[in-house]
Protein backbone atom coordinates (compact mmCIF):
# COMPACT_ATOMS: atom_id res chain seq x y z
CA UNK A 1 0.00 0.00 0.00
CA UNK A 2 1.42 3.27 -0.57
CA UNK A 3 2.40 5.54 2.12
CA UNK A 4 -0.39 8.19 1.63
CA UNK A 5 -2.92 5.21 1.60
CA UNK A 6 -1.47 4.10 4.18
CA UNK A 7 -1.80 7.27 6.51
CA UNK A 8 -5.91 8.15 5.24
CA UNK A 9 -6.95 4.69 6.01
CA UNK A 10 -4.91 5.41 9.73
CA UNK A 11 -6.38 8.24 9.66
CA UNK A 12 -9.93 7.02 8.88
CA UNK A 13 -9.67 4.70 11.92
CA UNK A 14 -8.60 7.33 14.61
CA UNK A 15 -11.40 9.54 13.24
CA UNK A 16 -14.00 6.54 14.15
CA UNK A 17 -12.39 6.07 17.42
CA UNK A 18 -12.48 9.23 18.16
CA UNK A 19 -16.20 9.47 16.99
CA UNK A 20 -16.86 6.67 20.07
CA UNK A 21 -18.61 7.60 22.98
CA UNK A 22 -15.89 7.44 25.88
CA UNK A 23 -17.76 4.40 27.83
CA UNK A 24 -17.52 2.90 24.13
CA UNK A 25 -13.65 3.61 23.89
CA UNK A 26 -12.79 2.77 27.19
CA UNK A 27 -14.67 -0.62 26.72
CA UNK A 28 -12.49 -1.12 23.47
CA UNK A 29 -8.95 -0.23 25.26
CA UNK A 30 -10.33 -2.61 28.38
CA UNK A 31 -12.02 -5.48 25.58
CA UNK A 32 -8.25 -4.97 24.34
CA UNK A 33 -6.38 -5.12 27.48
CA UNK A 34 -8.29 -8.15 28.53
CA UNK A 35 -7.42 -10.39 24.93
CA UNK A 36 -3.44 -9.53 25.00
CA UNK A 37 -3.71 -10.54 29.18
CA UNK A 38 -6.06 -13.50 28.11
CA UNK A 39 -3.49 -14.35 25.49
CA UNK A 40 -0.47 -13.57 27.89
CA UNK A 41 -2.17 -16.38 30.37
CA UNK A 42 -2.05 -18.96 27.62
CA UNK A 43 1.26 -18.27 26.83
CA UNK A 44 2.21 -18.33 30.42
CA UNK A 45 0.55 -21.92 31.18
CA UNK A 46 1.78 -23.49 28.32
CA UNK A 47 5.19 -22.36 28.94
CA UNK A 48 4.44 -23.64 32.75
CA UNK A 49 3.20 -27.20 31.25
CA UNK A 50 6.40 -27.50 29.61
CA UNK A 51 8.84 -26.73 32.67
CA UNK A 52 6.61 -28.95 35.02
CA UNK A 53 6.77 -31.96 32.36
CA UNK A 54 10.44 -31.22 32.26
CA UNK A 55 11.42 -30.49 36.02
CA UNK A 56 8.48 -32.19 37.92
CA UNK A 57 6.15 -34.81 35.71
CA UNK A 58 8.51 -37.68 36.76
CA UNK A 59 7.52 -37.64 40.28
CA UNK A 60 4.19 -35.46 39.78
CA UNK A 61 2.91 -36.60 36.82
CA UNK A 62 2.75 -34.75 33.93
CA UNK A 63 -0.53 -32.90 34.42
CA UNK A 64 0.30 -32.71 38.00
CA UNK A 65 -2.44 -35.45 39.30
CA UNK A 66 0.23 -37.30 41.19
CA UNK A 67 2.62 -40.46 40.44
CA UNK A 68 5.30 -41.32 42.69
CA UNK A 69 4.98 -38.13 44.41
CA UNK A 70 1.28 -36.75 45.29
CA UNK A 71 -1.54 -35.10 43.46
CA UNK A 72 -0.89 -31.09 43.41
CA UNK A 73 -3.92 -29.62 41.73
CA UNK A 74 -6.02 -30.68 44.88
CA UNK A 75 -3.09 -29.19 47.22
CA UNK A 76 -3.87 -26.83 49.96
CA UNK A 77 -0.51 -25.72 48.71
CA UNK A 78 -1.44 -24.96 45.72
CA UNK A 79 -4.54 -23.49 46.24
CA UNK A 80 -3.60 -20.69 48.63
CA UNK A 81 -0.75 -19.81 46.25
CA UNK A 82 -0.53 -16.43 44.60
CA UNK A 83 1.45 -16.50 41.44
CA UNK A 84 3.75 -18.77 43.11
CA UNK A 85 4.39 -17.31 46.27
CA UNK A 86 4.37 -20.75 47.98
CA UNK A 87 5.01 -22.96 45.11
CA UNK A 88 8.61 -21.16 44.47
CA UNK A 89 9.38 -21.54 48.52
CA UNK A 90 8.98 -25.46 47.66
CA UNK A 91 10.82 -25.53 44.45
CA UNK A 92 13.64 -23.57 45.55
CA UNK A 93 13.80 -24.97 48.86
CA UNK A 94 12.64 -28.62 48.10
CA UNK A 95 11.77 -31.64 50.84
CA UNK A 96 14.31 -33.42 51.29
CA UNK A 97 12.42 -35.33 54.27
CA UNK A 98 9.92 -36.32 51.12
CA UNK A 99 12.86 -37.19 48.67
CA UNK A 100 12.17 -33.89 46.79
CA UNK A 101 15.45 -32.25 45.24
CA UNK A 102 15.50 -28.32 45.28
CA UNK A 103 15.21 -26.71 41.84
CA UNK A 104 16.98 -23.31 41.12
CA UNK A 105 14.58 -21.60 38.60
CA UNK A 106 13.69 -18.18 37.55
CA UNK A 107 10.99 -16.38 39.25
CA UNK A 108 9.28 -16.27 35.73
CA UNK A 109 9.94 -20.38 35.29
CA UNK A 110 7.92 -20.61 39.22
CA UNK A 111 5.25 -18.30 37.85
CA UNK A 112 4.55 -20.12 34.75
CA UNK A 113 4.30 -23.58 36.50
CA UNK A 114 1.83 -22.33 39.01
CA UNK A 115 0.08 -20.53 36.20
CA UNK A 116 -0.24 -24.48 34.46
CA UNK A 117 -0.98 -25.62 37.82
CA UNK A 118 -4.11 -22.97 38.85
CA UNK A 119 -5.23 -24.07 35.44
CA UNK A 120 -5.38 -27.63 36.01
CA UNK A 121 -6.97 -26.60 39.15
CA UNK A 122 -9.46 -24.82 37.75
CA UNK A 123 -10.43 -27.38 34.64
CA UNK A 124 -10.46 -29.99 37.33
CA UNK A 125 -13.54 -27.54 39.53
CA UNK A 126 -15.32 -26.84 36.44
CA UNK A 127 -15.79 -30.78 35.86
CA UNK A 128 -17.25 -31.28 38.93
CA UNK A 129 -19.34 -28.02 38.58
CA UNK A 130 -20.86 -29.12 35.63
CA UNK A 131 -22.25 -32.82 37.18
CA UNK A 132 -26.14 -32.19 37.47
CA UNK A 133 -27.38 -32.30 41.29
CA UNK A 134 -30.61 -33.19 39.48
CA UNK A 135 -29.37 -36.60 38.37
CA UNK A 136 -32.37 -38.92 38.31
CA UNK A 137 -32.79 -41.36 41.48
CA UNK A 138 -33.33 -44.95 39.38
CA UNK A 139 -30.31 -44.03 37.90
CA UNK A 140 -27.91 -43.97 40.84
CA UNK A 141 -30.10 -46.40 43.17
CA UNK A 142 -28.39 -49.48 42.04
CA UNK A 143 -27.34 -50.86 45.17
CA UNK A 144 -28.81 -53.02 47.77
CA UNK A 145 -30.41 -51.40 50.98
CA UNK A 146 -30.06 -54.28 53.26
CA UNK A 147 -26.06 -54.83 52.21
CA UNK A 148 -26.12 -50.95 52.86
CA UNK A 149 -27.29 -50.98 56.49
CA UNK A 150 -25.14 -53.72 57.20
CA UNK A 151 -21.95 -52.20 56.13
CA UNK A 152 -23.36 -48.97 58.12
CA UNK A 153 -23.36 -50.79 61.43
CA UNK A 154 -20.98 -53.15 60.91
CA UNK A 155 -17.57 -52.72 58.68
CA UNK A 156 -18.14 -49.34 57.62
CA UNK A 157 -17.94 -48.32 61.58
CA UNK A 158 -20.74 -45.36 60.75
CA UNK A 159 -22.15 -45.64 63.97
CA UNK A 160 -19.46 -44.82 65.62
CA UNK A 161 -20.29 -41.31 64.86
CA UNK A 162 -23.66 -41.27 63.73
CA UNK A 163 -26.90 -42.50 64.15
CA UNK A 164 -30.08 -42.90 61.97
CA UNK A 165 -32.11 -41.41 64.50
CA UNK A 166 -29.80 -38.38 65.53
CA UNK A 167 -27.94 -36.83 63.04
CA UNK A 168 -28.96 -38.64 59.58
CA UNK A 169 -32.60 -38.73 60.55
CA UNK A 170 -34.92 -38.34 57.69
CA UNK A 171 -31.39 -37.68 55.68
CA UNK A 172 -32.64 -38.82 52.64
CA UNK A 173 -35.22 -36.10 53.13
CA UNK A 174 -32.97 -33.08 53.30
CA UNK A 175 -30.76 -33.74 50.40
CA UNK A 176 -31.11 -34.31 46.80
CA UNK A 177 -30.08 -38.11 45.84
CA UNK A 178 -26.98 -36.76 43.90
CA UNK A 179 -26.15 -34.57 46.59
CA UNK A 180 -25.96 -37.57 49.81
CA UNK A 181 -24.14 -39.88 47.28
CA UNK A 182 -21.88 -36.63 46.92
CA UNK A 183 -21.95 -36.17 50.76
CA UNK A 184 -21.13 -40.39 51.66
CA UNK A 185 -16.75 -40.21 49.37
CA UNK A 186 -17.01 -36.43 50.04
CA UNK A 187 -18.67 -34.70 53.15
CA UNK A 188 -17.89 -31.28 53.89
CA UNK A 189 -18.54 -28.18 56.40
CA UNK A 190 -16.92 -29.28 59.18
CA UNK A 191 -13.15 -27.97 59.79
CA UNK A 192 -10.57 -29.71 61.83
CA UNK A 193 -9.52 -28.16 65.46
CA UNK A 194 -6.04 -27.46 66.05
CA UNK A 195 -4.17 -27.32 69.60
CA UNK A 196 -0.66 -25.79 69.15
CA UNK A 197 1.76 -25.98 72.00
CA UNK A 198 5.15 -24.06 71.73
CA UNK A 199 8.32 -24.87 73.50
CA UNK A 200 7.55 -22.53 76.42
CA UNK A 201 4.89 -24.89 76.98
CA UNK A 202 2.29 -22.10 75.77
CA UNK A 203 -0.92 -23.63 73.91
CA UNK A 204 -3.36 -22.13 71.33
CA UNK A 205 -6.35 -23.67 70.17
CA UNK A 206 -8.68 -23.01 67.12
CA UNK A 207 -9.95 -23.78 64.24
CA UNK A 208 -7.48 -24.86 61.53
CA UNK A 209 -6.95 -21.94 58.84
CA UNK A 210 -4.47 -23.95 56.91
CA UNK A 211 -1.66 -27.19 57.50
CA UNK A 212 1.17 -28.60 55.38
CA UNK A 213 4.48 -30.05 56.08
CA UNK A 214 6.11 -27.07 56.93
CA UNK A 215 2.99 -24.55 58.10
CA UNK A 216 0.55 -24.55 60.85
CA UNK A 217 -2.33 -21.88 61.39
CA UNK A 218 -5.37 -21.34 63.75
CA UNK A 219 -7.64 -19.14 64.09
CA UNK A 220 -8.68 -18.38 68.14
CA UNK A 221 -12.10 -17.84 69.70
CA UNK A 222 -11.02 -13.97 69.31
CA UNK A 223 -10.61 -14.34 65.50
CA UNK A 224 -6.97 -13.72 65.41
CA UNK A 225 -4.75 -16.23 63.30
CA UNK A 226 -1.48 -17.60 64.82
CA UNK A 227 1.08 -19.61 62.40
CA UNK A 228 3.90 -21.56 63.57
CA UNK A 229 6.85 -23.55 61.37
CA UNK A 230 5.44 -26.81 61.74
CA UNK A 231 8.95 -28.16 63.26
CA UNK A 232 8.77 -25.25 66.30
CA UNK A 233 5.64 -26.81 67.99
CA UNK A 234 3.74 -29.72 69.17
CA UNK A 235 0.73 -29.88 66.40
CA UNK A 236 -2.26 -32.15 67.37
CA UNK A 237 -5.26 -32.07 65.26
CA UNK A 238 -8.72 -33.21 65.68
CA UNK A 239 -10.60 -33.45 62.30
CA UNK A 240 -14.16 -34.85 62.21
CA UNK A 241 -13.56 -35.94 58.97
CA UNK A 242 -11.12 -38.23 59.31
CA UNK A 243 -12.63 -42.07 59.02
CA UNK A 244 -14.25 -40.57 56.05
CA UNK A 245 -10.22 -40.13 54.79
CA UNK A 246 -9.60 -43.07 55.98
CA UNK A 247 -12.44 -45.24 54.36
CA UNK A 248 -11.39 -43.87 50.94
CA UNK A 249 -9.04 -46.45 50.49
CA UNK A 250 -10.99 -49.00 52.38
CA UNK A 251 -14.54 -49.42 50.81
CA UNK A 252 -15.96 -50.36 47.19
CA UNK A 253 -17.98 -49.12 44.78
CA UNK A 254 -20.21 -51.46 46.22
CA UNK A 255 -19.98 -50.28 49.28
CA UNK A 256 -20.82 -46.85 48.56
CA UNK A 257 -23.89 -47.70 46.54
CA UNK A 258 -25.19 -50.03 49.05
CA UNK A 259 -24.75 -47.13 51.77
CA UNK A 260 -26.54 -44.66 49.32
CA UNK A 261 -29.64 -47.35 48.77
CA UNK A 262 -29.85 -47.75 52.76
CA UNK A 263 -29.53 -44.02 53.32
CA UNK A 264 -31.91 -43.51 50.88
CA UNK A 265 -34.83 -45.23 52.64
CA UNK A 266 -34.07 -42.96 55.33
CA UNK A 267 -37.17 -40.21 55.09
């Protein structure tokens, strides 16, 4: 094009800009903003899917799930991170009690990895977002009630801490079928209790804010939240939850769709 074309047609588009509305041009310079930062994301996670295949997929697995070494997009880790704030303290520092070598890499190499991690994270949400909650009972009720309360109040040791006519009375009632099959591998809204005694011989107590290898934090009856390096203080920790954890690796499909069918009958 020649030069002089070249400058009316640039011309010809600053006049229509110019001829926008300002909430119009400012939502064109934002719309704009937002594709080259949308674009710069991409970028930055598949960048981050390479160095984590490369420097962490042998123990990790290469979309992070876990192998040898344990699943990081459902990390606690991982989850409070902030463009790698905590992942890059792990990295550079490693675990050596865990057999994890330290890595040396750029700042930008940590944020790209837990730009490909948060991703992961997030597809890995959305799936479980998108399951219906109104997924039809015949459809799920395909185990046997009697098998159900048996395991209930025998092997499945349920009534150890809870009852059909305390807290799961008329259970069945309450929540939708999808939602108590949900609530049986994965039950929720109750957080563990920490006690946290330092060397002095001082103790906290509270509610557990957030727990890993190296971190400990409570928040007390006041509200205030207290962190300690895990290897400072005597950490014991009471979570409700726990022979739910533990039954993960200990009952069968079967299992869990007998339990549904007895549950079930509970109105």
């Amino acid at each position: 094009m020649p030069r002089h074309g070249r400058r009316e047609v640039m011309g010809l588009r600053a006049t229509r800009f110019r001829s926008l509305t300002l909430p119009a041009q400012i939502l064109m310079v934002v719309g704009i903003g937002a594709h080259c930062s949308s674009a710069q994301n991409a970028a930055d996670v598949a960048a981050g899917k390479r160095q984590f295949t490369q420097t962490c997929g042998f123990c990790h697995g290469p979309d992070g799930r876990g192998a040898s070494g344990p699943d990081l997009i459902r990390s606690p880790l991982v989850s409070h991170d902030v463009n790698g704030n905590l992942i890059g303290e792990v990295v550079h520092n490693g675990r050596p009690d865990k057999g994890m070598p330290a890595f040396q890499l750029s700042d930008d190499q940590i944020k790209e990895i837990a730009a490909f991690l948060h991703a992961e994270a997030k597809l890995a949400a959305s799936v479980t977002q998108r399951t219906p909650s109104e997924y039809p009972l015949e459809k799920l009720l395909v185990g046997n009630a009697e098998a159900g309360k048996a395991y209930f109040n025998g092997a499945g040791k349920c009534t150890e801490c809870h009852s059909t006519s305390g807290d799961l009375a008329h259970v069945a009632s309450k929540y939708k079928p999808f939602d108590l099959q949900t609530r049986i591998v994965f039950p929720s809204g109750i957080k563990p209790t920490v006690t946290v005694t330092e060397r002095s011989g001082k103790t906290f107590s509270g509610q557990q804010v957030y727990s890993d290898e190296f971190l400990i934090s409570l928040r007390d009856a006041q509200g205030w939240i207290h962190s300690w390096p895990r290897g400072s203080v005597k950490v014991e920790i009471r979570d409700p939850l726990a022979a739910h954890e533990k039954l993960l690796t200990a009952y069968t499909d079967q299992n869990i769709h007998d339990l549904f069918a007895y549950l079930e009958t509970l109105k």
